[in-house]
Each structure stands twice: as structure tokens, then as C-alpha cells.
C-alpha atoms as a PDB file:
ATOM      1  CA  UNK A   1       0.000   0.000   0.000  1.00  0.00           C
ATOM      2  CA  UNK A   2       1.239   3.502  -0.768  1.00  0.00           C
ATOM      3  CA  UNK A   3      -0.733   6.191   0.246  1.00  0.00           C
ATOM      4  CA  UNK A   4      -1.272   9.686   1.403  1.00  0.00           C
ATOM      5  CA  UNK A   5      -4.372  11.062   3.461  1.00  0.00           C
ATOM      6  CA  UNK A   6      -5.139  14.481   4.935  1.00  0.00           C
ATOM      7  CA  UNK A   7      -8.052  15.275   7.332  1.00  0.00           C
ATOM      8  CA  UNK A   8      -9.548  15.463  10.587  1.00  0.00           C
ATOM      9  CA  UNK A   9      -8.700  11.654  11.462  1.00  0.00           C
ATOM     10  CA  UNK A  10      -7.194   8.734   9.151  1.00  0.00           C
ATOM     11  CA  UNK A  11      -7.255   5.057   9.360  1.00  0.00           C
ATOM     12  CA  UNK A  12      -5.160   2.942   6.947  1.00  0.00           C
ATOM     13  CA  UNK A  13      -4.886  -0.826   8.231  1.00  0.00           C
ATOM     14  CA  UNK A  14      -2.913  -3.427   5.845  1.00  0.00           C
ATOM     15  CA  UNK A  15      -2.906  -7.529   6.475  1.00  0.00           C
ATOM     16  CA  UNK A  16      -0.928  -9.567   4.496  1.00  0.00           C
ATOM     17  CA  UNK A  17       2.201  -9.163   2.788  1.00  0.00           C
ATOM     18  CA  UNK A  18       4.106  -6.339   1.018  1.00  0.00           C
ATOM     19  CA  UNK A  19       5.271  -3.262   2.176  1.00  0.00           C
ATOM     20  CA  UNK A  20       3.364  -0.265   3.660  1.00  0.00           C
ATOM     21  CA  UNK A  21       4.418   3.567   3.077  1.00  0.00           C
ATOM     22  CA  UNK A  22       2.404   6.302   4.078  1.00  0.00           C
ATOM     23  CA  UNK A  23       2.077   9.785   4.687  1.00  0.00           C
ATOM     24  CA  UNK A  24      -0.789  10.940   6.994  1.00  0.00           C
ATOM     25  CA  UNK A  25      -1.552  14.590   8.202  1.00  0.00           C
ATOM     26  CA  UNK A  26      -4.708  14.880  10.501  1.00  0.00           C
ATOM     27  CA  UNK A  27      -5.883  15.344  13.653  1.00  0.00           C
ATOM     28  CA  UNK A  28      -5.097  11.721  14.720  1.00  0.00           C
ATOM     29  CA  UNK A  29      -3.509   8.984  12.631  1.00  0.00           C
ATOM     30  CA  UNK A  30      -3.321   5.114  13.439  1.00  0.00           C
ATOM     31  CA  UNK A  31      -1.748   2.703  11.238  1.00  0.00           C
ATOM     32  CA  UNK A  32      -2.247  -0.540  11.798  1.00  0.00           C
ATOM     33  CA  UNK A  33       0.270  -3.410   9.695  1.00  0.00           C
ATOM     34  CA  UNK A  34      -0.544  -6.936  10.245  1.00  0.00           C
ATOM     35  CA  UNK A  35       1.864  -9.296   8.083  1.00  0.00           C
ATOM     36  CA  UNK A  36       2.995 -13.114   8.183  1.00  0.00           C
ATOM     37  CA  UNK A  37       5.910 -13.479  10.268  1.00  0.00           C
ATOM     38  CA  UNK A  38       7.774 -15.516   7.463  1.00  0.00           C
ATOM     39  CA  UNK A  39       8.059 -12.957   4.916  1.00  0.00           C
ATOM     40  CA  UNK A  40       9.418  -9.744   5.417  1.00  0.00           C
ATOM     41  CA  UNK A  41       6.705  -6.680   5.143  1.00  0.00           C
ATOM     42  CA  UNK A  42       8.347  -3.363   5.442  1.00  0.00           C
ATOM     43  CA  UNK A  43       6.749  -0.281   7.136  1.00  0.00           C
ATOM     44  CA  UNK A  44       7.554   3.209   6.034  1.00  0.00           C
ATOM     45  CA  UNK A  45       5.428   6.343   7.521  1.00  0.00           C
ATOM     46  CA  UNK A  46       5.573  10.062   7.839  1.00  0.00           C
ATOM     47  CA  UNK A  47       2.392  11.099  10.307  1.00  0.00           C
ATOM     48  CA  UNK A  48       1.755  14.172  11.499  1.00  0.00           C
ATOM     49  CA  UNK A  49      -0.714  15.244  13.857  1.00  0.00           C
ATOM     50  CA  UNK A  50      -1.993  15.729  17.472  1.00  0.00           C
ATOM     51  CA  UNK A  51      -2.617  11.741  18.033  1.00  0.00           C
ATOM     52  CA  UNK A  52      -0.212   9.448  15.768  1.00  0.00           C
ATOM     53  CA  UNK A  53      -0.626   5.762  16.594  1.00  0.00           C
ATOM     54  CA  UNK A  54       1.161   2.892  14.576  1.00  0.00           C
ATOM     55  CA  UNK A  55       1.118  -0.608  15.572  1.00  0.00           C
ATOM     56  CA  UNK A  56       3.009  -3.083  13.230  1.00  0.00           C
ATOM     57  CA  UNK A  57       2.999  -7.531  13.866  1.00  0.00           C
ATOM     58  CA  UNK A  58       5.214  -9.401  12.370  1.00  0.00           C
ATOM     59  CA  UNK A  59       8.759  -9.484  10.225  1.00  0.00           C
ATOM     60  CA  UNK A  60       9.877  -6.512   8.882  1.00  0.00           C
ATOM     61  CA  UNK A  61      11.627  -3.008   9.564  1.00  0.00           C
ATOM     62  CA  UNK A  62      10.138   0.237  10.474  1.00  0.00           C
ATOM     63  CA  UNK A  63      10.948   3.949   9.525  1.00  0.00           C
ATOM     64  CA  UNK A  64       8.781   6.202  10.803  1.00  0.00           C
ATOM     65  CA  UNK A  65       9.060   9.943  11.411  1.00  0.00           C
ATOM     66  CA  UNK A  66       5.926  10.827  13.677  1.00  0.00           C
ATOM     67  CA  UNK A  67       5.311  14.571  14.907  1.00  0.00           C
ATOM     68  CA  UNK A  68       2.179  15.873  17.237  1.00  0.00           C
ATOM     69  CA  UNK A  69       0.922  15.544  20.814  1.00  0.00           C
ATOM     70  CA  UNK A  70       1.223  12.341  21.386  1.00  0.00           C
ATOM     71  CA  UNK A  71       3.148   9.728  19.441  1.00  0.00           C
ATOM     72  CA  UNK A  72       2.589   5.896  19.896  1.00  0.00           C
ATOM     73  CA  UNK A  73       4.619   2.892  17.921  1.00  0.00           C
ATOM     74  CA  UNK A  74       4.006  -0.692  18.916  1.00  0.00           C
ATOM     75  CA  UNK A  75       6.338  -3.235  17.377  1.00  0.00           C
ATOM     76  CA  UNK A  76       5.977  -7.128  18.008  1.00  0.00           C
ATOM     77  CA  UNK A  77       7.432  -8.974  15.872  1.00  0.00           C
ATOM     78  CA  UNK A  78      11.613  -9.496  13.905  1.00  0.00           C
ATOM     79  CA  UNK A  79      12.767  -6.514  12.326  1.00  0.00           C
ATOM     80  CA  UNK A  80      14.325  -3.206  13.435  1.00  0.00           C
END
């Protein structure tokens, strides 16, 4: 998924594999990447906002730059 959303709140949730980028610019932001732990899935982001939440299971890396009020970023799984 590649994607960029603007607005008063975003969701963008992706299950399965492949890599996730996104940039996100809103009130509050969650990303949400759900892969299988044998393949590597890949999670770039860029949020911005007052709330920025991203939560990513399974193998892969994450770059994220996240700037607001509160910034969140939950990662179980291999990967840095």
C-alpha cells in the first residue's frame, strides 16, 4: 500500500504481505500493519498530527518519522 491522506482523522490498516508507506496529516492517525511473520513486510510512515498511533505484527523493519501531541509505535514482531 502507498498512500497519502489528509483530514480530521485517518485510518489505513494493511494484512498480508508487502510493504506499507504512508504519509498521513490529521488530527489523529493510526496505522495498523498486520503481516505473516515468514516474509518480510516493510513499514515506512511520515504522520503528522496531534494523536499518531502505529502498531506493526510481524517481520519486517520500520521507519517512521511521527510529529504531534502524542506519538505511539508498537512493534511485536523481527525486524528493526
Amino acid at each position: 500500500i502507498t498512500s497519502l491522506l489528509g483530514g480530521g482523522g485517518n485510518v489505513l490498516t494493511k494484512m498480508g504481505e508487502g510493504d506499507l508507506s504512508s504519509i498521513m496529516l490529521g488530527g489523529a492517525n493510526i496505522i495498523t500493519h498486520i503481516s505473516n511473520n515468514k516474509i518480510k513486510s516493510n513499514t515506512y510512515t511520515i504522520t503528522l498530527g496531534g494523536l499518531n498511533i502505529l502498531t506493526k505484527k510481524g517481520q519486517g523493519d520500520i521507519l517512521a518519522i511521527m510529529g504531534g501531541g502524542g506519538n505511539v509505535l508498537t512493534h511485536i514482531g523481527n525486524g528493526n
